[in-house]
Every structure is written in C-alpha cells, then in structure tokens.
Protein backbone atom coordinates (compact mmCIF):
# COMPACT_ATOMS: atom_id res chain seq x y z
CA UNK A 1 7.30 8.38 17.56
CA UNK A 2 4.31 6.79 16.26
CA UNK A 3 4.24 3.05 16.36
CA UNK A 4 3.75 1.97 12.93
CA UNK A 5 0.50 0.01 11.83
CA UNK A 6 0.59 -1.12 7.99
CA UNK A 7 -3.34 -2.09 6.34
CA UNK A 8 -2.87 -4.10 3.34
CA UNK A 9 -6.06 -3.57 1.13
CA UNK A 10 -5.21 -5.07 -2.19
CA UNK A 11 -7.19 -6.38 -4.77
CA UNK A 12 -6.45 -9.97 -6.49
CA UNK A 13 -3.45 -9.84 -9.43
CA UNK A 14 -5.92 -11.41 -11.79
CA UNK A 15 -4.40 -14.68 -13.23
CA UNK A 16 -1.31 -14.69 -10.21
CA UNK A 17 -2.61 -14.18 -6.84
CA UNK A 18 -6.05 -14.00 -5.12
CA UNK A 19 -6.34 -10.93 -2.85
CA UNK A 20 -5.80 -13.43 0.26
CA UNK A 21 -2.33 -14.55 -1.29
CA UNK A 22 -1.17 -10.92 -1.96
CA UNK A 23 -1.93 -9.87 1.41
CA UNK A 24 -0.02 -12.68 2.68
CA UNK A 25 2.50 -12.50 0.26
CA UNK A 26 2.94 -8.42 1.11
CA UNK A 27 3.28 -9.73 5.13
CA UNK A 28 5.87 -11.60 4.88
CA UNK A 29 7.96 -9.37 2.71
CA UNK A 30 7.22 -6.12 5.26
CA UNK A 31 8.12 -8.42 8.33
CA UNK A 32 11.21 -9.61 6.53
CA UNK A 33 12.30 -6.32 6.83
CA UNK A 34 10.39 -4.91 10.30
CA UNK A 35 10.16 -7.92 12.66
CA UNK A 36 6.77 -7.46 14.62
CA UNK A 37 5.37 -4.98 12.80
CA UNK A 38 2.17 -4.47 13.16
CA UNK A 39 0.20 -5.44 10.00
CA UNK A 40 -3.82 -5.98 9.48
CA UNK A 41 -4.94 -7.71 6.19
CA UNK A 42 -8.40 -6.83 4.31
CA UNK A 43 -8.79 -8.36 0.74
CA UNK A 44 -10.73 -6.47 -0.79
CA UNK A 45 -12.76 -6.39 -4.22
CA UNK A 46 -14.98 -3.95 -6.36
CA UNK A 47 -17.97 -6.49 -7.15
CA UNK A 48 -16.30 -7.97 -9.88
CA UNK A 49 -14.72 -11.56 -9.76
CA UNK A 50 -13.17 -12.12 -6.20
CA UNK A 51 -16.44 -10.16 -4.41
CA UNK A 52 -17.24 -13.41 -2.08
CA UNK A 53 -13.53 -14.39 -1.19
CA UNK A 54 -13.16 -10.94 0.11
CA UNK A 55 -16.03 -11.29 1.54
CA UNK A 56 -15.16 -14.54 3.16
CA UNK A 57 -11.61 -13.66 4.25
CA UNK A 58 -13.78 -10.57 6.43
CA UNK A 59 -15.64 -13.35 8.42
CA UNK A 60 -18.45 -13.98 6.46
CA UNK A 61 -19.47 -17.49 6.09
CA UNK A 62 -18.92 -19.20 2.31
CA UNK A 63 -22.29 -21.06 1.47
CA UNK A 64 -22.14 -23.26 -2.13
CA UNK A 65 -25.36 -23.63 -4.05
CA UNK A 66 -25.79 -25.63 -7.19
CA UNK A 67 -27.28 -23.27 -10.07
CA UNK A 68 -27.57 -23.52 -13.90
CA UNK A 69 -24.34 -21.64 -15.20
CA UNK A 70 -24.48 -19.29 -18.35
CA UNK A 71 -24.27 -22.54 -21.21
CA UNK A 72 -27.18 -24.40 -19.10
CA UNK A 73 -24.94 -26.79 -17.30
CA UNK A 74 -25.39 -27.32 -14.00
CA UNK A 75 -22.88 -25.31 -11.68
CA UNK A 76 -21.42 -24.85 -8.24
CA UNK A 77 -21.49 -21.11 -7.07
CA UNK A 78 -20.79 -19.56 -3.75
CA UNK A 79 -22.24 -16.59 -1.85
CA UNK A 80 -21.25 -14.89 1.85
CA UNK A 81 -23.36 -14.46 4.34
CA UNK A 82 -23.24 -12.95 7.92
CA UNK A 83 -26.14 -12.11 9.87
CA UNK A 84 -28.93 -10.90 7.25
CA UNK A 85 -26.69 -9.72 5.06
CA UNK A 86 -25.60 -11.49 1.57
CA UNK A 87 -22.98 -10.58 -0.78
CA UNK A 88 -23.48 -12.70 -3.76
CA UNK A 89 -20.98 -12.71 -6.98
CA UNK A 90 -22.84 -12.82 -10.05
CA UNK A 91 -19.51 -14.18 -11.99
CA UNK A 92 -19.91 -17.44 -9.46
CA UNK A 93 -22.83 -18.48 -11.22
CA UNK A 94 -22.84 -16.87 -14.65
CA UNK A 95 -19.35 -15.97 -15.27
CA UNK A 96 -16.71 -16.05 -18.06
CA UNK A 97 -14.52 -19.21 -15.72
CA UNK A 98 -17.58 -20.82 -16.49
CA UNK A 99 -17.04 -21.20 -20.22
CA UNK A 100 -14.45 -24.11 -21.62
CA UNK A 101 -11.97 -22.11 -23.16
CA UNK A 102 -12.80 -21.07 -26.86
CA UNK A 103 -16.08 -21.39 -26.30
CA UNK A 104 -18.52 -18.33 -25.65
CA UNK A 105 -22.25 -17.81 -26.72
CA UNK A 106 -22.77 -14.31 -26.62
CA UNK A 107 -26.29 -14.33 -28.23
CA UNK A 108 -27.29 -17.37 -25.73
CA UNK A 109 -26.01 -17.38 -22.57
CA UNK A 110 -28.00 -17.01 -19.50
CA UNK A 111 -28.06 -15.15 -16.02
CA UNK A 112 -30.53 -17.92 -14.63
CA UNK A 113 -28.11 -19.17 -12.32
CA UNK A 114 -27.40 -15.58 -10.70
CA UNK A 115 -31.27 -15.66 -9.89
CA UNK A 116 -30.70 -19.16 -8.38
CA UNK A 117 -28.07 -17.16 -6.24
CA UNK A 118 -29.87 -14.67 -5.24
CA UNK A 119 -32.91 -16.60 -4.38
CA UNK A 120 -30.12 -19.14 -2.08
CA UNK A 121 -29.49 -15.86 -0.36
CA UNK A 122 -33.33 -14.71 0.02
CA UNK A 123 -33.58 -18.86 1.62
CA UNK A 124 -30.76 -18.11 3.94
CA UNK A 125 -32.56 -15.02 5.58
CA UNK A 126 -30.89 -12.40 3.72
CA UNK A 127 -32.26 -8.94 4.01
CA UNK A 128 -29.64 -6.86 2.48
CA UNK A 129 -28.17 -8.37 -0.64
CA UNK A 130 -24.78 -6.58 -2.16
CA UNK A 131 -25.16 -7.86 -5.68
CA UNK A 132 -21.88 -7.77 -7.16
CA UNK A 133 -21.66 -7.42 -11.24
CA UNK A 134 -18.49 -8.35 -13.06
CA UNK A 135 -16.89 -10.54 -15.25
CA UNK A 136 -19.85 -11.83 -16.91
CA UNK A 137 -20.51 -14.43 -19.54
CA UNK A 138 -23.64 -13.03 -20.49
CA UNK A 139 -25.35 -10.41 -22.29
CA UNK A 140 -28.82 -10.93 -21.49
CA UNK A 141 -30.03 -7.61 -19.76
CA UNK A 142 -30.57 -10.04 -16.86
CA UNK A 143 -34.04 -11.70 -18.03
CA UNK A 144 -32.40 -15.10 -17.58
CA UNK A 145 -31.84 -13.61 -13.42
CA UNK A 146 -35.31 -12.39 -13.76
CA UNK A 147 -37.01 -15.72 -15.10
CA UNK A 148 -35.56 -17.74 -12.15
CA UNK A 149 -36.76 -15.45 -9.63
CA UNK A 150 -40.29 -16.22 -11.19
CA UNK A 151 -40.98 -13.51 -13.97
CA UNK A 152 -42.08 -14.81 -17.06
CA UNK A 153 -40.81 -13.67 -20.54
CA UNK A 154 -43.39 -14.54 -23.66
CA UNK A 155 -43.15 -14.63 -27.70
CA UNK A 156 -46.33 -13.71 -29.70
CA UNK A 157 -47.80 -17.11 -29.65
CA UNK A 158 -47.50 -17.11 -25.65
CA UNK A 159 -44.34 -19.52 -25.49
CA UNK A 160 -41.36 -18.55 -23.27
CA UNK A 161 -38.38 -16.91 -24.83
CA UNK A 162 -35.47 -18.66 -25.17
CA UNK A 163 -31.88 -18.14 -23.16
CA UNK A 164 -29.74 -15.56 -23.79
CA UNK A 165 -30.18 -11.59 -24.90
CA UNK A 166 -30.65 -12.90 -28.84
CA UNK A 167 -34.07 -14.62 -28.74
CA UNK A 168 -35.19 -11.11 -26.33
CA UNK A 169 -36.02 -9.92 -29.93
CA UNK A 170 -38.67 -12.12 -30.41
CA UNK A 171 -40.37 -10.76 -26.44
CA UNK A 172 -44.07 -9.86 -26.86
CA UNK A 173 -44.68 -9.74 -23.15
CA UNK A 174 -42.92 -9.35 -19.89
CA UNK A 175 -45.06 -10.57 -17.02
CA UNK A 176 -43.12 -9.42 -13.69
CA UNK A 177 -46.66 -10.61 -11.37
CA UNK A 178 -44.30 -14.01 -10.30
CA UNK A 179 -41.15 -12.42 -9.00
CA UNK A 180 -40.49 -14.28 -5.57
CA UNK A 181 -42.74 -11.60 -3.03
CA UNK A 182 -39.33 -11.66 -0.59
CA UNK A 183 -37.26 -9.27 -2.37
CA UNK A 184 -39.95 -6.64 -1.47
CA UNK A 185 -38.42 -6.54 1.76
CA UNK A 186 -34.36 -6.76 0.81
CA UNK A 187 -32.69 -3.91 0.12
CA UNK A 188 -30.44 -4.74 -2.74
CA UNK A 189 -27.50 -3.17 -3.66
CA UNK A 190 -25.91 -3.62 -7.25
CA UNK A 191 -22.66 -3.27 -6.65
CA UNK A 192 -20.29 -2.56 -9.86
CA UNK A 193 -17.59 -0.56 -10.96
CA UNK A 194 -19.42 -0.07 -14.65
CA UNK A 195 -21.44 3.00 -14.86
CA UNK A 196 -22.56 2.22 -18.65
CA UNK A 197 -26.28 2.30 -19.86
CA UNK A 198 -27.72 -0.30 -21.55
CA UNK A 199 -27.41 -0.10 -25.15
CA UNK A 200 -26.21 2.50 -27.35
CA UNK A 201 -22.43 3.30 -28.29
CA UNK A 202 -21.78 2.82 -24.33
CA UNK A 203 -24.27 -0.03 -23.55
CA UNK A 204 -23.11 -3.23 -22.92
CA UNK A 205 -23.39 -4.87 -25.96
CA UNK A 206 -20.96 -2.21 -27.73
CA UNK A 207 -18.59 -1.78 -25.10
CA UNK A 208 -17.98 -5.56 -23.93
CA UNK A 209 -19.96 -7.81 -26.32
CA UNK A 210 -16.17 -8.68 -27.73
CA UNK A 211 -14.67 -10.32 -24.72
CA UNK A 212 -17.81 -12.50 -24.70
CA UNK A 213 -17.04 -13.53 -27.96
CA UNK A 214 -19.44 -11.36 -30.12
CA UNK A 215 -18.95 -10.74 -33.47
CA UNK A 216 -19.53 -7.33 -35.33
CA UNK A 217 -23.20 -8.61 -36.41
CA UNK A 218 -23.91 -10.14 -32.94
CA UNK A 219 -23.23 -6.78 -31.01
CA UNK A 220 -25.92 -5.31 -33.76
CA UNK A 221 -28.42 -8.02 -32.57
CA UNK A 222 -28.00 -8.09 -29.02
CA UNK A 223 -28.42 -4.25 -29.15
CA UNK A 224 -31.34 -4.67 -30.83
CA UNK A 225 -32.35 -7.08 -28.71
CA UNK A 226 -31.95 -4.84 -25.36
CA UNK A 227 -33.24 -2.39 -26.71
CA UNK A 228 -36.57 -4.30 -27.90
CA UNK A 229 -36.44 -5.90 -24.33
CA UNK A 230 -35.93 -2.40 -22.62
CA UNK A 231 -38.74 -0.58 -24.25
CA UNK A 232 -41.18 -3.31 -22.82
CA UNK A 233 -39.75 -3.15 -19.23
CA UNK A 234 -38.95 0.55 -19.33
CA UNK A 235 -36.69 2.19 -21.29
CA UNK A 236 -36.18 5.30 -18.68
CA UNK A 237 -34.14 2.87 -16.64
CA UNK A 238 -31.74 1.45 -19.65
CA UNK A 239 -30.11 5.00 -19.66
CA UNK A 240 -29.17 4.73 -15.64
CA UNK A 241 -25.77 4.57 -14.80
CA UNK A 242 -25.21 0.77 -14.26
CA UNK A 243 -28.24 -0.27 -16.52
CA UNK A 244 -25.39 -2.03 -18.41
CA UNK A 245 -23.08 -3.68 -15.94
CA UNK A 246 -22.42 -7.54 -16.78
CA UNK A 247 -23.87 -7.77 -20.07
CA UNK A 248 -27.38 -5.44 -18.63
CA UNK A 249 -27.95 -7.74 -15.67
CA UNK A 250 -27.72 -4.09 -13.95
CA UNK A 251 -30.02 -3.00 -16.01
CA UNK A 252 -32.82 -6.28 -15.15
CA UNK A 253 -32.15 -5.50 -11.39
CA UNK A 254 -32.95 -1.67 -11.78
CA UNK A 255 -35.91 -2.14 -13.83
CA UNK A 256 -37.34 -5.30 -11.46
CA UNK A 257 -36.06 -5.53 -8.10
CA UNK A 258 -35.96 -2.50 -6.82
CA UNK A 259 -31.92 -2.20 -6.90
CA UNK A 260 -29.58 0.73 -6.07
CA UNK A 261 -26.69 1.39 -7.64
CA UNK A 262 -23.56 2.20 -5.93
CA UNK A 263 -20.24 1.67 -7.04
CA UNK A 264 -18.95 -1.45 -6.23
CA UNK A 265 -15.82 -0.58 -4.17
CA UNK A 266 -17.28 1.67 -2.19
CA UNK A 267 -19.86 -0.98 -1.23
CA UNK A 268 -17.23 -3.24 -0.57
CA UNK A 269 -15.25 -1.26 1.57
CA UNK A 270 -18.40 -0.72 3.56
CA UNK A 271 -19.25 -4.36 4.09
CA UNK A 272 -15.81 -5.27 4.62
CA UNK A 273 -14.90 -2.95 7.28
CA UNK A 274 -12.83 -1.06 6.26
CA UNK A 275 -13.16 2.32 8.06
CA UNK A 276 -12.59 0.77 11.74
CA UNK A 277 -9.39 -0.67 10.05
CA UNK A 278 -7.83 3.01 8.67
CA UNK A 279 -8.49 3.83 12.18
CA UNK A 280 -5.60 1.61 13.61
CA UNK A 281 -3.58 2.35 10.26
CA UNK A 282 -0.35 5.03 9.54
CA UNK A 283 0.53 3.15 6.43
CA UNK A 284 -1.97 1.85 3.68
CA UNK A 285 -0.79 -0.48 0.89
CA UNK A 286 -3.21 -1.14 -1.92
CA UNK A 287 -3.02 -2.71 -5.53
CA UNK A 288 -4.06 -5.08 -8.11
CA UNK A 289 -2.36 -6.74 -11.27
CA UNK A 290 -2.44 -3.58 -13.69
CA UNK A 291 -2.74 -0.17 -12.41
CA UNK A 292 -3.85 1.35 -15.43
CA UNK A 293 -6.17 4.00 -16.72
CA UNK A 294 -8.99 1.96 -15.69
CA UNK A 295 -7.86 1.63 -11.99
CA UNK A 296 -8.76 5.62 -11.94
CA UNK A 297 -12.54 4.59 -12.56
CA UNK A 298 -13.89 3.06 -9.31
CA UNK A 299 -11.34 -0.08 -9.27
CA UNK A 300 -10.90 -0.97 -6.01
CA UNK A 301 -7.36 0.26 -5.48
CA UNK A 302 -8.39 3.70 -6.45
CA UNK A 303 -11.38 3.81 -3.93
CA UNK A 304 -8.69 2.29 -0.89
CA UNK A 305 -6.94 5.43 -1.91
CA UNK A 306 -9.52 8.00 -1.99
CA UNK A 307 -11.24 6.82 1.40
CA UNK A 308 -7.38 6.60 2.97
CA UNK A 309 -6.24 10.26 1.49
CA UNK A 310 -9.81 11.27 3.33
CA UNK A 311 -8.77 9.90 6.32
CA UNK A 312 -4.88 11.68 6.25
CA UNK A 313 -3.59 7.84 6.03
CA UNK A 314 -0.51 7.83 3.42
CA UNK A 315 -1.18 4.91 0.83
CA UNK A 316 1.51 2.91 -1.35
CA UNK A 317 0.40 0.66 -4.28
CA UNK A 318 1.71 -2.99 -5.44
CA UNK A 319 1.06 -4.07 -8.89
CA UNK A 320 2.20 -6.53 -11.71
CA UNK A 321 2.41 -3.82 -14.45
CA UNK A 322 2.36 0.32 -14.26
CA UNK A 323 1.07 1.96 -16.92
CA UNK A 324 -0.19 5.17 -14.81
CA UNK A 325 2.57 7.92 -14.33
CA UNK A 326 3.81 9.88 -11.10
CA UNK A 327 1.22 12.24 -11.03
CA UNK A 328 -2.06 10.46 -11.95
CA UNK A 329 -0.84 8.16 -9.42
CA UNK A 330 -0.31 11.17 -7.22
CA UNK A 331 -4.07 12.57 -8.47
CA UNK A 332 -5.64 9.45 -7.11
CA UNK A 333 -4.05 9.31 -3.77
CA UNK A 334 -1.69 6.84 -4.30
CA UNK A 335 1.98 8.26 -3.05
CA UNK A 336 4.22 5.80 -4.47
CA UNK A 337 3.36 2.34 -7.06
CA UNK A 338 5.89 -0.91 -6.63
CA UNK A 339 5.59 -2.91 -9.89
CA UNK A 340 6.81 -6.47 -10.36
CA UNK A 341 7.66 -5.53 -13.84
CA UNK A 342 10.34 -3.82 -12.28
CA UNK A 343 11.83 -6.70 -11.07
CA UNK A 344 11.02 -9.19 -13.47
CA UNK A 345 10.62 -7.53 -17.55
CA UNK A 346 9.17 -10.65 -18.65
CA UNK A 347 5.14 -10.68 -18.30
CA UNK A 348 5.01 -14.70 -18.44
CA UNK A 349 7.73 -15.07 -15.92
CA UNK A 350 6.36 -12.14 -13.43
CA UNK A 351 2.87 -13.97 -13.40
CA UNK A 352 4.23 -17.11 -12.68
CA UNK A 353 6.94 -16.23 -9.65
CA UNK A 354 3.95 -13.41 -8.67
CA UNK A 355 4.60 -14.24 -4.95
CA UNK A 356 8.21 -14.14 -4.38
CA UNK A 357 8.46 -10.77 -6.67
CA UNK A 358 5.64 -9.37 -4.29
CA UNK A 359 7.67 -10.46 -1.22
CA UNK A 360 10.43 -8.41 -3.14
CA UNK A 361 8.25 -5.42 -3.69
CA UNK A 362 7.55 -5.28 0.18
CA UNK A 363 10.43 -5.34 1.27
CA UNK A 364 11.21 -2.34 -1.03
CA UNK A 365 7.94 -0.70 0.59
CA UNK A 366 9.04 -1.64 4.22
CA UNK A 367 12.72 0.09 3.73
CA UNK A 368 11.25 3.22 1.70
CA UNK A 369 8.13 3.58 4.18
CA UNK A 370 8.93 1.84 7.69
CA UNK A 371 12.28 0.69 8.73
CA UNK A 372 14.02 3.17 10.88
C-alpha cells in the first residue's frame, strides 16, 4: 500500500488564521490522529492580502520598505524576494489595514506607495516582479503607482493632479517620458483573481467602490473620473480583463508598464512551488475562511483543486463557513469540505477558537481520509 503523503495548501481564514497558522494548525490535528505521517506545508495565496507571507513561508526573503500609504502617511510595507524575482503585495502599501477604522477616502486615496514598492523591488535587482492586486484602499486606476515610478499627471494650467481617482477628472495631460527606464527589462506579472474592466457596470468603481467607502454619487465620479483618465492613456486597455483589479491599479500597469495578466493563483502556485510538491502528494487539503460562490472564480482554493484533480491527486477542503453544496464542491475538484461551522454554530465564537476547531476538523480529515 501506498505510503501516505498529505500537502496542505490552504489559504489564510481571513480575520482567524494566517495561511502559516492553518497549515500548522491542520498538522497537528492529522498527526494527532496518524503519528509520523508524512505532511508538507505550502501557504498559499491568490495575490490578494497574504501574497508576501506565502511567499515568505516558500523561502523567499521578507524585505520592509517605508512608502507613503493610501491617506499620505508614511507606511511600513514588505515585499519577497529570491534571486531576481519579486513578489510584491500591493495591499502592503496601499491597502484597506491601512485605514483607521471608519475612515476611508474613496475619491482620494493613493497607490503611490505601491510604486514605492515596486521601485524597492526594481533597487533590489528584481527582474521578474509578480504584482499581486487585492484588498485595496484605493480607486485611483493606479496613477498614484504611476506618479512614483516617475510619470507625471497635469491639469490645464500645467499643475500636477492631486491624489486619488477624484481629482483624475481634472487630467489634461499624461506624460509617461519619466517612468523609471528599469522596468523595460522586468517582466511583470499582475497577478489577481479580478478579471473586471475598468469602468462601466463591472469596472471597479461599480463593483467595489462600496467597501472603500463610496457613496452612490462618489462611484458616479470616480467612474467618470477613470474613464476621463482612460481615454487619455488608452481606453482599448480599460476593457482588458484585469484593467480593474484594486480600484484600476490593473488597469495603470496594463496601460504603462508593460504588465501581463494572469490570474493570481495560478501565478502563485507557480512561484511557490507547488507542482514539485503534488509530486510527493496522495492527499491534498486546501481551504480558506468561506468557501463560497466566489471561491469558484480563481480563489486560491479552487485553483489548488483544479491543478491537483489535473494531477489525479484527491483534494479535501477546510473552511470556517460552507455555503457551496456537494456537487459544486464536487465540480471544482474538491471531494469533500470540513467546516468549523459544523463544530461551532456561532460565527463570533468559531473565529475566535479558529485553531483548536481546525485541529478538530483534521482530525475528522485524518480518520475519513488516512487512518487505517
């Protein structure tokens, strides 16, 4: 009989447990169960918040730079780095953790500090950049990312704009000539799991202008504002499939850095490693906090699933909360979903004791799956 070899790729339970602490947490439970087994551990993350730890937990070294975040204040942010190759978070430096709770500027805040990260990474050698989009702050169609890497964004009377996807109404001219001559030569990679264009019903504004704190009118001026913004740049590339990840910051490294867009898990699992791990696997456990309708569109435990179905590797799934049934799980690869809700009804408690009930959960997975 095969010897059994478990890969926990999980995703963070947002709010709980980082993806480090539900691999660990997922360990302990399976071994409580099968002494010795076998298990190898790969946090992983879809560009989104959480992009650098997983990064970092893979071997890449953390590297802290101090950048302007999304309200102007000064910030720390972190990127990964091994060899010539970055993955840098733009959440780190112009993220929603960044605001003091209550407060959010949705016609004002700034991707500045992502260009501040990405030029760290173009200092540290990087070649290949995996820009990760998520969780932003900001919907500013990245000019703020675009002003710090040296492009210059001018009103009528030749004054710069000010921060923020608002005052892009007021753009006369968009002079790209300064944009740092390095990121000629790096191949960038926008890594997200949004596929939206830039404005319009689907474009960012619309679609996730709310969470930022817009109101009704300011998701009719920031639209207006991209689209103002887009149709001096180039409007072709504000319909492109990730034109409108992380408030359009997609859509100002499309237009002006020469990105690609790939979805973001699938990048991940690239960079992390993760095919030489399913080699060694027979069991796959993936997961994240909800698996929900939205885990079916490129989250990361639906692309685990996809790439471990592909491979003939059976895959289980951990969660807080279930809201798929049998056979989209099924559908998407996923064989069987353990939710802590099971265990514990009430959300408040389940977040808070998120470890032990994930201990639980494995052990669940380890007699179901493994023992015997």
């Amino acid at each position: 009989m095969e010897t059994a070899r478990v890969l926990v790729a999980a995703d963070k339970f947002k709010g709980s447990l980082t993806a480090v602490q539900v691999a660990e947490r997922v360990t302990a439970g399976l071994r409580r169960v099968v002494p010795g087994l076998a298990v190898e551990t790969l946090p992983v993350a879809d560009g989104g918040d959480g992009t650098v730890a997983a990064a970092v937990a893979a071997g890449f070294e953390r590297r802290e730079a101090r950048v302007t975040g999304p309200l102007g204040d000064p910030v720390r942010a972190a990127y990964a780095l091994r060899g010539d190759t970055a993955v840098v978070e733009m959440a780190e430096a112009s993220g929603l953790q960044h605001l003091p709770d209550g407060v959010f500027a949705p016609l004002t805040a700034t991707t500045y500090g992502s260009g501040e990260l990405l030029k760290a990474a173009l200092e540290a050698g990087a070649t290949t950049i995996v820009f990760g989009v998520g969780g932003s702050a900001t919907t500013d169609g990245g000019a703020g990312m675009l002003a710090a890497l040296g492009a210059r964004f001018l009103d009528a009377d030749g004054k710069p704009v000010g921060p923020g996807g608002g005052p892009l109404a007021t753009l006369a001219e968009a002079d790209l000539s300064g944009l740092d001559p390095r990121l000629k030569d790096v191949d960038l990679v926008l890594a997200s799991d949004v596929d939206n264009p830039l404005t319009g019903p689907k474009g960012a504004p619309e679609v996730y202008g709310r969470q930022k704190g817009a109101s009704e009118e300011d998701i009719a001026v920031l639209d207006a504002a991209l689209t103002h913004y887009a149709s001096i740049l180039g409007p072709e590339t504000a319909a492109l499939p990730g034109a409108g990840a992380a408030g359009g910051i997609g859509y100002g490294a499309l237009v002006a850095l020469g990105a690609r867009f790939r979805p973001g898990i699938e990048v991940m699992l690239d960079v992390l490693g993760f095919a030489p791990a399913l080699a060694h696997a027979t069991l796959v456990i993936t997961g994240e906090g909800s698996l929900d309708e939205q885990t079916l569109h490129g989250k990361a435990p639906a692309g685990v699933a996809a790439a471990a179905r592909a491979a003939g590797i059976e895959v289980v799934a951990v969660c807080g909360r279930l809201a798929l049934p049998p056979e989209a799980l099924e559908k998407a690869g996923i064989r069987r979903a353990y939710a802590l809700a099971e265990l514990e009804p009430d959300p408040a408690v389940s977040m808070a004791q998120a470890g032990p009930l994930l201990e639980r959960a494995a052990e669940s997975i380890a007699r179901d799956f493994l023992a015997g």
